[in-house]
N, C-alpha and C. Protein backbone atom coordinates (compact mmCIF):
# COMPACT_ATOMS: atom_id res chain seq x y z
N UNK A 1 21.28 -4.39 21.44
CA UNK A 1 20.40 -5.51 21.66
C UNK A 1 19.03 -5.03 22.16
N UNK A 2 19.30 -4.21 23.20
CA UNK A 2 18.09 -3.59 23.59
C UNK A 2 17.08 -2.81 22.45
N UNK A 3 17.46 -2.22 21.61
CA UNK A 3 17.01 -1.63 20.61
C UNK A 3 16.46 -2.30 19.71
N UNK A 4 17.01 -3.64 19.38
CA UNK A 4 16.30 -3.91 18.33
C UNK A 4 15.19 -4.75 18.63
N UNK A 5 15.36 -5.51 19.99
CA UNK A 5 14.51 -5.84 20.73
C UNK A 5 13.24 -5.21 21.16
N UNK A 6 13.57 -3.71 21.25
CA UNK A 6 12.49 -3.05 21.72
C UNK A 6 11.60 -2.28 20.38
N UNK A 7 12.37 -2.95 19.37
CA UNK A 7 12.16 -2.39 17.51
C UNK A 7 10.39 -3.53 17.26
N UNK A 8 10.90 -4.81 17.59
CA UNK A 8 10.73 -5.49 17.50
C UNK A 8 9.21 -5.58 18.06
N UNK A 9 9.39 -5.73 19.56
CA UNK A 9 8.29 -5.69 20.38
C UNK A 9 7.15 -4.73 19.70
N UNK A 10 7.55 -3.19 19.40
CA UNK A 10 6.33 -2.53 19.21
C UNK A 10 5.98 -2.65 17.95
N UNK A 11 7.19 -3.09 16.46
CA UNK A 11 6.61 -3.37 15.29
C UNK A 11 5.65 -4.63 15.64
N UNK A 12 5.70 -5.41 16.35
CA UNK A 12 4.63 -6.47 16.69
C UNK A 12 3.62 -5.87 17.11
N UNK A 13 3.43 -4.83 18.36
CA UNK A 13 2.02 -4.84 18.44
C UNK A 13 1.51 -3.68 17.93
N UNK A 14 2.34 -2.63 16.90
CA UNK A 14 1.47 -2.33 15.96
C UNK A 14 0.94 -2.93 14.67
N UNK A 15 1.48 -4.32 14.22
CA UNK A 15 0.98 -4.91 13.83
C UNK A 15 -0.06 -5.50 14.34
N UNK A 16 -0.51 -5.79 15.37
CA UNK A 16 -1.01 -6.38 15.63
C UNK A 16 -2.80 -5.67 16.04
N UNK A 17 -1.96 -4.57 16.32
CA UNK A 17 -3.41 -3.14 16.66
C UNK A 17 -3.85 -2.98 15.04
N UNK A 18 -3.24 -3.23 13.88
CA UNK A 18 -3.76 -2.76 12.62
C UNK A 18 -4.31 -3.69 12.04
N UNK A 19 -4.04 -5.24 12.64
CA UNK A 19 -4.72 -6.38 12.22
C UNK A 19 -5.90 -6.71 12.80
N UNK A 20 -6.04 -6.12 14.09
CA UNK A 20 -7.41 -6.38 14.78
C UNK A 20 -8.36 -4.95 14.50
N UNK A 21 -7.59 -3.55 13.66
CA UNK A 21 -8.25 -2.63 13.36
C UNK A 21 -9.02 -3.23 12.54
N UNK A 22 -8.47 -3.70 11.21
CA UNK A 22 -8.80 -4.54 10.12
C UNK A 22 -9.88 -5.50 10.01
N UNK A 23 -9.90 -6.17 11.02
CA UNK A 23 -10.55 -7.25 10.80
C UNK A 23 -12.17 -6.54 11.51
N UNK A 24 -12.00 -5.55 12.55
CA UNK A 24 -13.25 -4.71 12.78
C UNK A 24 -14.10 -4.29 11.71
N UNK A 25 -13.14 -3.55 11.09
CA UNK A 25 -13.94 -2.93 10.07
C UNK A 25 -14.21 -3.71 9.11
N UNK A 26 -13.92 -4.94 8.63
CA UNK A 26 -14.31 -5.98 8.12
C UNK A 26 -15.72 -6.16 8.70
N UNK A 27 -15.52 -6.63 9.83
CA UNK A 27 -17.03 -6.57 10.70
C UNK A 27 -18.34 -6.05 10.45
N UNK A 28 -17.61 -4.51 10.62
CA UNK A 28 -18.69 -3.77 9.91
C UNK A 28 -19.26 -3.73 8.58
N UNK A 29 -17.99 -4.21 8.09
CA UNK A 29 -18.65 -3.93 6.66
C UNK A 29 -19.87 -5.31 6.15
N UNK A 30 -19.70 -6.47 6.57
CA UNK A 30 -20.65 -7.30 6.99
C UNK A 30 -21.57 -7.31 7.36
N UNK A 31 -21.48 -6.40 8.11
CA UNK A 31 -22.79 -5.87 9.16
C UNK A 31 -23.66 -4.67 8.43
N UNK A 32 -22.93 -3.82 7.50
CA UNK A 32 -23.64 -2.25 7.13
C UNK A 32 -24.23 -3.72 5.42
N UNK A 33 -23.68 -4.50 5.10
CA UNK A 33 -23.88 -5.39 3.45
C UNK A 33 -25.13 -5.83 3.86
N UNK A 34 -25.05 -6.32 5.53
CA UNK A 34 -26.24 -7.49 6.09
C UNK A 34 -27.34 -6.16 5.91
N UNK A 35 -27.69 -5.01 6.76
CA UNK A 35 -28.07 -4.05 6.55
C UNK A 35 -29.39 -3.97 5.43
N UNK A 36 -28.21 -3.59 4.46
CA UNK A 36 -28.71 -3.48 3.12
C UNK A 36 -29.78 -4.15 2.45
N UNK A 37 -29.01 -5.56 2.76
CA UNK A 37 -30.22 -6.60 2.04
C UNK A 37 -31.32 -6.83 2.40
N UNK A 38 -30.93 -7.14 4.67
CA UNK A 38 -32.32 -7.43 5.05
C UNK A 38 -33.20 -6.55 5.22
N UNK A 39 -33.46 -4.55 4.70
CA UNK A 39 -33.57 -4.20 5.03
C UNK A 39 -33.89 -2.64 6.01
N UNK A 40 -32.71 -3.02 6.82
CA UNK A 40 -32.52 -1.87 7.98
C UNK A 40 -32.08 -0.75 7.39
N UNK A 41 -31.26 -1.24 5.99
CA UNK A 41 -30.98 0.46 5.59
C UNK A 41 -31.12 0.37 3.98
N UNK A 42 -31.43 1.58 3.23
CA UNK A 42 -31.55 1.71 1.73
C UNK A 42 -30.36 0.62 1.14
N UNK A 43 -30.90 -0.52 -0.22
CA UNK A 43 -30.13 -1.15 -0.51
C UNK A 43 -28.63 -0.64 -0.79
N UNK A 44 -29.01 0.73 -1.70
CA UNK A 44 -27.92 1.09 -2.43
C UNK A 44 -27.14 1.81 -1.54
N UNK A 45 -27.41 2.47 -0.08
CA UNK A 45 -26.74 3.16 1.31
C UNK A 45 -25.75 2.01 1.77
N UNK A 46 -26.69 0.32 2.28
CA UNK A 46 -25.87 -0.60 2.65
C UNK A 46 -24.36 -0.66 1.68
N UNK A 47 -24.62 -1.20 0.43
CA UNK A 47 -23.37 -1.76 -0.18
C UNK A 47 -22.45 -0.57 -0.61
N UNK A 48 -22.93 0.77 -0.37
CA UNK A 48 -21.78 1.80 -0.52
C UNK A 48 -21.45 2.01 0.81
N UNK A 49 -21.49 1.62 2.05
CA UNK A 49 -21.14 1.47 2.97
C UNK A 49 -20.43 0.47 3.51
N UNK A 50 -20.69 -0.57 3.03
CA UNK A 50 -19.89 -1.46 2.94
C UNK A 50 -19.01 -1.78 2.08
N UNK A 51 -19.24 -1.24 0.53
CA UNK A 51 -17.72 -1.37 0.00
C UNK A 51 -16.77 -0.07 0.61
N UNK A 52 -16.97 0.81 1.39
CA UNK A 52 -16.27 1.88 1.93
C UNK A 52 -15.63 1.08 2.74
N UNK A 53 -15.96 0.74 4.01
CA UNK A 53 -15.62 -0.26 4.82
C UNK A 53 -14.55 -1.53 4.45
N UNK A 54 -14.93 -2.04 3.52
CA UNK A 54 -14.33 -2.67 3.26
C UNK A 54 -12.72 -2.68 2.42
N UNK A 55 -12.77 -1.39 1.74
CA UNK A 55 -11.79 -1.10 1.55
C UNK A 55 -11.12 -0.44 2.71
N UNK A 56 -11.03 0.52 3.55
CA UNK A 56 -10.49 0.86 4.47
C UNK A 56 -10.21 -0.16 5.18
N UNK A 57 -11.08 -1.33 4.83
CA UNK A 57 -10.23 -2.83 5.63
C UNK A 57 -9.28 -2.93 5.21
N UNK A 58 -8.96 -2.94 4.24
CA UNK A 58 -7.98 -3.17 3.21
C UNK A 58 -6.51 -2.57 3.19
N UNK A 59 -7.28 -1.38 3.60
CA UNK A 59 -6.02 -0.38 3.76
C UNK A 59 -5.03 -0.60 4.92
N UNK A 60 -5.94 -0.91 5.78
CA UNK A 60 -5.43 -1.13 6.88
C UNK A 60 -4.85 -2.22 7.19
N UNK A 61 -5.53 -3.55 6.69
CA UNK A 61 -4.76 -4.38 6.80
C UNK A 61 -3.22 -4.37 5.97
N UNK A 62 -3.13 -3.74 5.34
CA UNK A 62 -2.07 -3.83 4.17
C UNK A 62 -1.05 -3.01 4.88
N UNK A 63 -1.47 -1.63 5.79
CA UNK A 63 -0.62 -1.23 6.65
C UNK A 63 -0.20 -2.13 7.78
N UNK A 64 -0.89 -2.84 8.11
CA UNK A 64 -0.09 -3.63 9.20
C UNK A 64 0.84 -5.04 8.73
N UNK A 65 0.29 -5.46 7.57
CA UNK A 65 1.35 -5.90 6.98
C UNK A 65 3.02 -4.99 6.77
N UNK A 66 3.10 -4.37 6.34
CA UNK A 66 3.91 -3.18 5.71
C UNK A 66 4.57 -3.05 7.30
N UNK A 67 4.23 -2.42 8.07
CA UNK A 67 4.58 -2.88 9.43
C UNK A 67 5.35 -4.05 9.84
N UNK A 68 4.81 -4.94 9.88
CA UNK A 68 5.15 -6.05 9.98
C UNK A 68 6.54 -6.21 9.28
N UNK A 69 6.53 -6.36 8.15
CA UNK A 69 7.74 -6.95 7.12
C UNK A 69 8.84 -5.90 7.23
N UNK A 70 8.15 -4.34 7.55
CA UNK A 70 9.74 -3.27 7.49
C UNK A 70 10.45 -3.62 8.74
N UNK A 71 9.79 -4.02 9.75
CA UNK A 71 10.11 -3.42 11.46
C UNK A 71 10.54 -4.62 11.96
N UNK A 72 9.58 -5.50 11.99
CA UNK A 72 9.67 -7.05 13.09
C UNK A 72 11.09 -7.93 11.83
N UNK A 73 11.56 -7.35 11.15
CA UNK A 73 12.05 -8.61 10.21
C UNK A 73 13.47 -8.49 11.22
N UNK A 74 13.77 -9.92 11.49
CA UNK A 74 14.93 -9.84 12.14
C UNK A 74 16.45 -10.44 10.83
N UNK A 75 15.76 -10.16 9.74
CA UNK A 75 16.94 -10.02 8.74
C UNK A 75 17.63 -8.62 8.22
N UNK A 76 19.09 -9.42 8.27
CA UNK A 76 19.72 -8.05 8.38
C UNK A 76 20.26 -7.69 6.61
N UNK A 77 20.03 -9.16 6.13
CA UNK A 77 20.73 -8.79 4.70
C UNK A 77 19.37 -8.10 3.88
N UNK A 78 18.39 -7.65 4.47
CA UNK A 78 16.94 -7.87 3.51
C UNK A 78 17.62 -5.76 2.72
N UNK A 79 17.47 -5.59 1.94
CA UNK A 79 17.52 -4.25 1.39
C UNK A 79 16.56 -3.45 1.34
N UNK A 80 16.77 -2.18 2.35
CA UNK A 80 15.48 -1.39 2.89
C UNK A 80 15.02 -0.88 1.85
N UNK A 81 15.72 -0.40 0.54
CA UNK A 81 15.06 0.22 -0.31
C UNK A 81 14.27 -0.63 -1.21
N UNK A 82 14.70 -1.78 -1.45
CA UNK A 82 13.48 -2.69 -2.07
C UNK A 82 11.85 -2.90 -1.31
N UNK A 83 12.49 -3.23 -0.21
CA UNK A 83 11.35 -3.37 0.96
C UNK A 83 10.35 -2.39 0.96
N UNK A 84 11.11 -0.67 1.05
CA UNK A 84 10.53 0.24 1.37
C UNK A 84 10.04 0.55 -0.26
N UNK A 85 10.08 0.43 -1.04
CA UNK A 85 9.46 0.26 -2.54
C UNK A 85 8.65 -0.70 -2.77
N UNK A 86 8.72 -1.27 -2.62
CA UNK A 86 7.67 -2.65 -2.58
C UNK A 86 6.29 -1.98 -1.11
N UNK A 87 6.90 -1.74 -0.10
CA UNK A 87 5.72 -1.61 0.82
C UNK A 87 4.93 -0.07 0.10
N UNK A 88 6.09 0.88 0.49
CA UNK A 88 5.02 1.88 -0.61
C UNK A 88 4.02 2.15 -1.61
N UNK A 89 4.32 1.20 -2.43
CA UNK A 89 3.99 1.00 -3.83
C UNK A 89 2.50 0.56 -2.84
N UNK A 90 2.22 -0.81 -2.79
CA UNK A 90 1.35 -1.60 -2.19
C UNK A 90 0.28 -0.60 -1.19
N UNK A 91 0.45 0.32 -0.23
CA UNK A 91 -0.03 1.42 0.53
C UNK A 91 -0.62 2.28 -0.19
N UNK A 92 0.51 2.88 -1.02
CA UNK A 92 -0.14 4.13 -1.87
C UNK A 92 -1.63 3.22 -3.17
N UNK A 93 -1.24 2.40 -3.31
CA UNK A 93 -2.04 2.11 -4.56
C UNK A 93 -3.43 1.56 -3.67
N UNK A 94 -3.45 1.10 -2.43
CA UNK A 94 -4.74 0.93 -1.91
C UNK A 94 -5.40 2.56 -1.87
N UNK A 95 -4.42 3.37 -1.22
CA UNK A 95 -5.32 4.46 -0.86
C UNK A 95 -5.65 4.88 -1.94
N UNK A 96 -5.05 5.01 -3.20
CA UNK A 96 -5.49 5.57 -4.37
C UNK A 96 -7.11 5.05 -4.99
N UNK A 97 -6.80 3.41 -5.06
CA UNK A 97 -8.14 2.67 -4.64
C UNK A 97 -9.27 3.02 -4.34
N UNK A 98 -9.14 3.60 -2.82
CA UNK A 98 -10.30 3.57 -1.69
C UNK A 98 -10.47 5.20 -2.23
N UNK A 99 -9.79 6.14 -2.35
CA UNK A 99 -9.95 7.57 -2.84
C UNK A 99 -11.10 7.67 -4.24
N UNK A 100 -10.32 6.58 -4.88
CA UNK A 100 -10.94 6.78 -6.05
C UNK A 100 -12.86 6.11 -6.11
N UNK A 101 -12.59 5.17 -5.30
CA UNK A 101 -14.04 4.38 -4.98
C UNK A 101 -14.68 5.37 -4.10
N UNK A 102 -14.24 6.08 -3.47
CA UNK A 102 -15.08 6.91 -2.69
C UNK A 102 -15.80 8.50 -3.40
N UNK A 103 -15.02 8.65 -4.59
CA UNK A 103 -15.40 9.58 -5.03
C UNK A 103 -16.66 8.87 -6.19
N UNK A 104 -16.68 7.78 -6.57
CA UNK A 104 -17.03 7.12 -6.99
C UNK A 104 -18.37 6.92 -5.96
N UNK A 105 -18.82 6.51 -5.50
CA UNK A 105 -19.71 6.60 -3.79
C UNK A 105 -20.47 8.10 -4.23
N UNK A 106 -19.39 8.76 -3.69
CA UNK A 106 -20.06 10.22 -3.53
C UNK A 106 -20.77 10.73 -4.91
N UNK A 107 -20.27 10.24 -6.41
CA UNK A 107 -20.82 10.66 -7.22
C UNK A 107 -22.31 10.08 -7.80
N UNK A 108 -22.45 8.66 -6.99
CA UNK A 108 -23.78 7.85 -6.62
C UNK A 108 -24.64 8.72 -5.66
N UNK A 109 -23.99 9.07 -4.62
CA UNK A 109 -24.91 9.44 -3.46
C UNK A 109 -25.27 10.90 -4.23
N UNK A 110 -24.53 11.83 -4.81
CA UNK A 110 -25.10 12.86 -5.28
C UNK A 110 -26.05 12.87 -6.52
N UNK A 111 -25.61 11.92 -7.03
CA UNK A 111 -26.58 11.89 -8.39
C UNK A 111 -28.13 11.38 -7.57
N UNK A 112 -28.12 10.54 -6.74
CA UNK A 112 -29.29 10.36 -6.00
C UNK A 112 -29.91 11.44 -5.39
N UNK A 113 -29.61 11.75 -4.80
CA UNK A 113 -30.27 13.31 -4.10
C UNK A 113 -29.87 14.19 -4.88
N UNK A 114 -29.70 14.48 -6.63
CA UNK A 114 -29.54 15.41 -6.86
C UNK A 114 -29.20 16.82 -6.45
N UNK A 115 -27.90 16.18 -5.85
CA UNK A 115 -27.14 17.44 -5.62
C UNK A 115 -25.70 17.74 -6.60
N UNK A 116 -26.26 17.88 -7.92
CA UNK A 116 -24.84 18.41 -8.99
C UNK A 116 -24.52 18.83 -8.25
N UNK A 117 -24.59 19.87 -7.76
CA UNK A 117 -23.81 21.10 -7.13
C UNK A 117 -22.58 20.90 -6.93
N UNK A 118 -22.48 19.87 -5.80
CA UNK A 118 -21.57 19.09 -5.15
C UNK A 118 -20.40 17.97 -5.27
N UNK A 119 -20.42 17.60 -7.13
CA UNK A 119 -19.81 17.34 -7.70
C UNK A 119 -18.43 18.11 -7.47
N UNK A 120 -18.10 18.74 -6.67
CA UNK A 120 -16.91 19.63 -6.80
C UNK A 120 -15.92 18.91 -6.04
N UNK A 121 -16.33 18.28 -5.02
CA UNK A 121 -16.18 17.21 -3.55
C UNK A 121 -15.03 15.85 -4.65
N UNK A 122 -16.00 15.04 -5.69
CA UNK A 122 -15.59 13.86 -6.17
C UNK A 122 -14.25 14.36 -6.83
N UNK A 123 -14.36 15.46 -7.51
CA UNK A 123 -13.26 15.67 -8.67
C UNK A 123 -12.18 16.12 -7.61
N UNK A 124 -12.06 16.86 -6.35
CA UNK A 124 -11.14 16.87 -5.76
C UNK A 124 -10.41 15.34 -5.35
N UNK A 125 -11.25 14.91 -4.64
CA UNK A 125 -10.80 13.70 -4.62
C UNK A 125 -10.05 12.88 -5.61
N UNK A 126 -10.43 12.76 -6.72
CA UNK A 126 -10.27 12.28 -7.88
C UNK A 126 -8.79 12.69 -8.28
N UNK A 127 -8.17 14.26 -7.81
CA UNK A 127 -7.58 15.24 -8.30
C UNK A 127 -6.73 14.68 -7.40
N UNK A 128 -6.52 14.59 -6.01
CA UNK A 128 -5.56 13.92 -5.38
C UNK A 128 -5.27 13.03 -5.77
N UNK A 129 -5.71 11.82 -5.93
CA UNK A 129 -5.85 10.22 -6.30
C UNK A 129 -4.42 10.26 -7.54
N UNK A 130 -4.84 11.58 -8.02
CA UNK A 130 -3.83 11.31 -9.44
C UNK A 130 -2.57 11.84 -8.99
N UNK A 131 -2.28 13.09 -8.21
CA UNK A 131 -1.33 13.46 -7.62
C UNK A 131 -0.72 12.46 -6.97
N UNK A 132 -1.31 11.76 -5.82
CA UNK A 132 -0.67 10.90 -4.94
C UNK A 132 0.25 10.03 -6.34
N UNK A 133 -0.83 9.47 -7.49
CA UNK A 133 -0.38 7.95 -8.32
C UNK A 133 0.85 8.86 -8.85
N UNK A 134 0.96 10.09 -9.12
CA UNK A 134 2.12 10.66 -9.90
C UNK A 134 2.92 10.49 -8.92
N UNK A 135 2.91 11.02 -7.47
CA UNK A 135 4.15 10.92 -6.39
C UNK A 135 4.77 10.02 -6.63
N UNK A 136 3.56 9.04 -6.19
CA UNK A 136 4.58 6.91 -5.80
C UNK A 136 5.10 7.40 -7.07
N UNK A 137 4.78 7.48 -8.61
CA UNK A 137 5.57 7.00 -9.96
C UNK A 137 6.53 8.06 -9.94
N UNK A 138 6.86 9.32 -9.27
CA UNK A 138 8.20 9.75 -9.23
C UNK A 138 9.14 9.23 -8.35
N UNK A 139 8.72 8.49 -7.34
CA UNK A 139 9.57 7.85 -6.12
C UNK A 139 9.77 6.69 -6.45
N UNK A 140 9.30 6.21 -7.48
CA UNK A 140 9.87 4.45 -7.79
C UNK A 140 10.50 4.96 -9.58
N UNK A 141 10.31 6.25 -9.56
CA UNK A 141 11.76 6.41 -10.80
C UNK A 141 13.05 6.85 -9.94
N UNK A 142 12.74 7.37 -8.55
CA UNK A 142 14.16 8.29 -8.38
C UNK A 142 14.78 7.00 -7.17
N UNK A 143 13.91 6.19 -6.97
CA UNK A 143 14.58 4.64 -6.10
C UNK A 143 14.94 3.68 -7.11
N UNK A 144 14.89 3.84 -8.53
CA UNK A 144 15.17 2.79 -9.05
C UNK A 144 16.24 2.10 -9.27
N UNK A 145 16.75 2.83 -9.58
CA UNK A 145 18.96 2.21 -9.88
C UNK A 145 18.94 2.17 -8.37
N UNK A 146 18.54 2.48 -7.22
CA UNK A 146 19.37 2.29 -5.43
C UNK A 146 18.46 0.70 -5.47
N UNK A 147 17.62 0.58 -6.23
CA UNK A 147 16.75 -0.97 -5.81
C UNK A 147 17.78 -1.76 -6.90
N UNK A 148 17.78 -1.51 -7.77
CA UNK A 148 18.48 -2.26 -8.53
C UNK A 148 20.08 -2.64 -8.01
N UNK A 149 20.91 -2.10 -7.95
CA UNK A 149 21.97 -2.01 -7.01
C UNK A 149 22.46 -2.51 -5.78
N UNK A 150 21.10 -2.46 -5.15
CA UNK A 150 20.82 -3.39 -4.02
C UNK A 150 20.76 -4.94 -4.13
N UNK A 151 19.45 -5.06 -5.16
CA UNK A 151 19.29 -6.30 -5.98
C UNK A 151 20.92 -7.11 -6.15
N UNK A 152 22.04 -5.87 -7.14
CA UNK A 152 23.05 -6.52 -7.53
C UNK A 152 24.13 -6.98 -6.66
N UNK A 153 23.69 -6.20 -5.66
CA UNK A 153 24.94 -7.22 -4.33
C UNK A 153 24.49 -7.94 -3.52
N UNK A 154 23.19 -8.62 -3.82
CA UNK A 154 22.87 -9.47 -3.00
C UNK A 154 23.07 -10.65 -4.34
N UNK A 155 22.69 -10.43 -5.19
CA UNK A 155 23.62 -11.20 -6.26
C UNK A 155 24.77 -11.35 -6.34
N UNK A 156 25.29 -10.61 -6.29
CA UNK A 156 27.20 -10.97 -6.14
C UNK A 156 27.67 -11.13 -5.21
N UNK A 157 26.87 -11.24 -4.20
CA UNK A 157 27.00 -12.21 -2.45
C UNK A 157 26.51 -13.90 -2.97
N UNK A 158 25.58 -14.02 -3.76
CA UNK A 158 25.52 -15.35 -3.70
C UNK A 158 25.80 -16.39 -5.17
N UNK A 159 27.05 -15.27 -5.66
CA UNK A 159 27.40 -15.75 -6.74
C UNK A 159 26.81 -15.89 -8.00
N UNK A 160 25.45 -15.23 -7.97
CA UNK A 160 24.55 -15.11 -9.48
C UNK A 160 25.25 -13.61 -9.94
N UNK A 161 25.35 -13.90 -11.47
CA UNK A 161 25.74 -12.40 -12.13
C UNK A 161 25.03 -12.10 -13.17
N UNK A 162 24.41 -10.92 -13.55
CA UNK A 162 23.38 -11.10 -14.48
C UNK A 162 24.06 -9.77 -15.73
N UNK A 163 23.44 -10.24 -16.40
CA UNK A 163 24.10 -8.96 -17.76
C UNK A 163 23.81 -8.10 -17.68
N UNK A 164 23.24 -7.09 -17.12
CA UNK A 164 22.88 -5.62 -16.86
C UNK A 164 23.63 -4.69 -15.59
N UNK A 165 24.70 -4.18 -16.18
CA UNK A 165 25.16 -3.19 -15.18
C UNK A 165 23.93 -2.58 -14.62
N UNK A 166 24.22 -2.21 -13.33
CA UNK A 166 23.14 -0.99 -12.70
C UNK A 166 23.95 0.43 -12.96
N UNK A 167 22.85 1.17 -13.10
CA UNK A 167 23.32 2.82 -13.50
C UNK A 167 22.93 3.29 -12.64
N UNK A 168 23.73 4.22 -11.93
CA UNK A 168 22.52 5.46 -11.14
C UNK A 168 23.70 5.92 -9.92
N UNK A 169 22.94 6.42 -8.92
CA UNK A 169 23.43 7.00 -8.04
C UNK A 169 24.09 6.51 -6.86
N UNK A 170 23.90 4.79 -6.67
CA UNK A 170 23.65 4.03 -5.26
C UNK A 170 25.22 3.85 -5.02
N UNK A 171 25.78 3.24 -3.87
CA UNK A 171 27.24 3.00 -4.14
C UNK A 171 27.71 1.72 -4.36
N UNK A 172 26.92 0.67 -4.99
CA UNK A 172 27.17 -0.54 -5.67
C UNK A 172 28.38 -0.13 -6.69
N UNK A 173 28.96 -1.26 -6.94
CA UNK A 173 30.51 -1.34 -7.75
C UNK A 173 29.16 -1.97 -8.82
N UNK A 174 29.99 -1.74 -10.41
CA UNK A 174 29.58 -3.16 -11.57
C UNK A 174 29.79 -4.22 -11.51
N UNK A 175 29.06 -4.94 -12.10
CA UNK A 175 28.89 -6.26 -11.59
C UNK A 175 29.76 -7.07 -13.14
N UNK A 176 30.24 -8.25 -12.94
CA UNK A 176 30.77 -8.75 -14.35
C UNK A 176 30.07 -9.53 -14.97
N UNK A 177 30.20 -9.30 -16.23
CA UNK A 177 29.21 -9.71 -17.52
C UNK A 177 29.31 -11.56 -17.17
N UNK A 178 27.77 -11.88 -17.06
CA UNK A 178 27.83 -13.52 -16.78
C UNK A 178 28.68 -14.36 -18.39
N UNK A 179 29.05 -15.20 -18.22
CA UNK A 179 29.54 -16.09 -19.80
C UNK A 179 28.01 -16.33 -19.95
N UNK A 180 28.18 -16.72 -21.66
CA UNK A 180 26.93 -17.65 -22.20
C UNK A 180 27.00 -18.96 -21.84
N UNK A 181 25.53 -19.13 -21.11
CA UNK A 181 25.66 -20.66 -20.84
C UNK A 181 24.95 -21.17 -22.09
């Protein structure tokens, strides 16, 4: 009791530290856009500063979601590997996002100050971005039959049966072929 209680408490207020991270840098990014226009800083400096910003809002907020839904859920039937596939997926594909927009940024800011040179910076970036997108797409092939499987006994807990055995590795039993309705 104590444990999950105390699961509970801090998945809350790290949710809650990543929602008020979030909404800061939101702030800023408002503030570096306001910038821009009225002004105080080079147009094209403001809104690449603020779409930076703003995605790292993004990110962040999406982590404290993800937080939120793995940790504070006080359901016990929910299936971690769907959850934890679903939150992954959602995480990795922001950062891939914000990676990719940033190299994107940097290949603005260098073409401006003509510094080719330095083109070496974006394509790394770029070079991760694709690594990371290959990771998540090997980890949502080698979770797939344990999500599916999962899926099928929460179906055959509530009496739906669907025509597709699950294959794979998970320790779900087969499920029986529904009749034609």
């Amino acid at each position: 009791m104590f444990v999950a209680r105390f699961r509970f408490i801090m998945a809350w207020a790290f949710s809650v530290m990543f929602f008020v991270l979030s909404a800061s840098l939101a702030i800023v990014a408002v503030e570096s856009f306001g910038k821009g226009v009225f002004g105080h800083l080079d147009l094209t400096e403001g809104f690449l500063k603020a779409i930076n910003m703003a995605v790292i809002s993004l990110a962040t907020f999406e982590l404290g979601l993800g937080v939120n839904k793995e940790y504070a859920s006080h359901d016990p039937e929910s299936d971690i590997i769907t959850v934890l596939r679903r939150t992954v997926s959602r995480f990795v594909s922001i950062v891939c996002i914000a990676l990719v927009l940033e190299a994107l940024l940097m290949v603005i800011k260098y073409s401006q100050l003509e510094l080719a040179g330095n083109l070496y910076y974006p394509v790394a970036i770029i070079t991760g971005a694709g690594v990371l997108l290959s990771a998540l797409g090997l980890f949502l092939h080698f979770t797939r039959d344990c999500s599916e499987s999962g899926a099928s006994r929460r179906m055959e807990k509530t009496g739906v049966h669907i025509d597709r055995l699950p294959v794979g590795r998970c320790e779900a039993g087969p499920l029986e072929q529904s009749p034609a309705h």
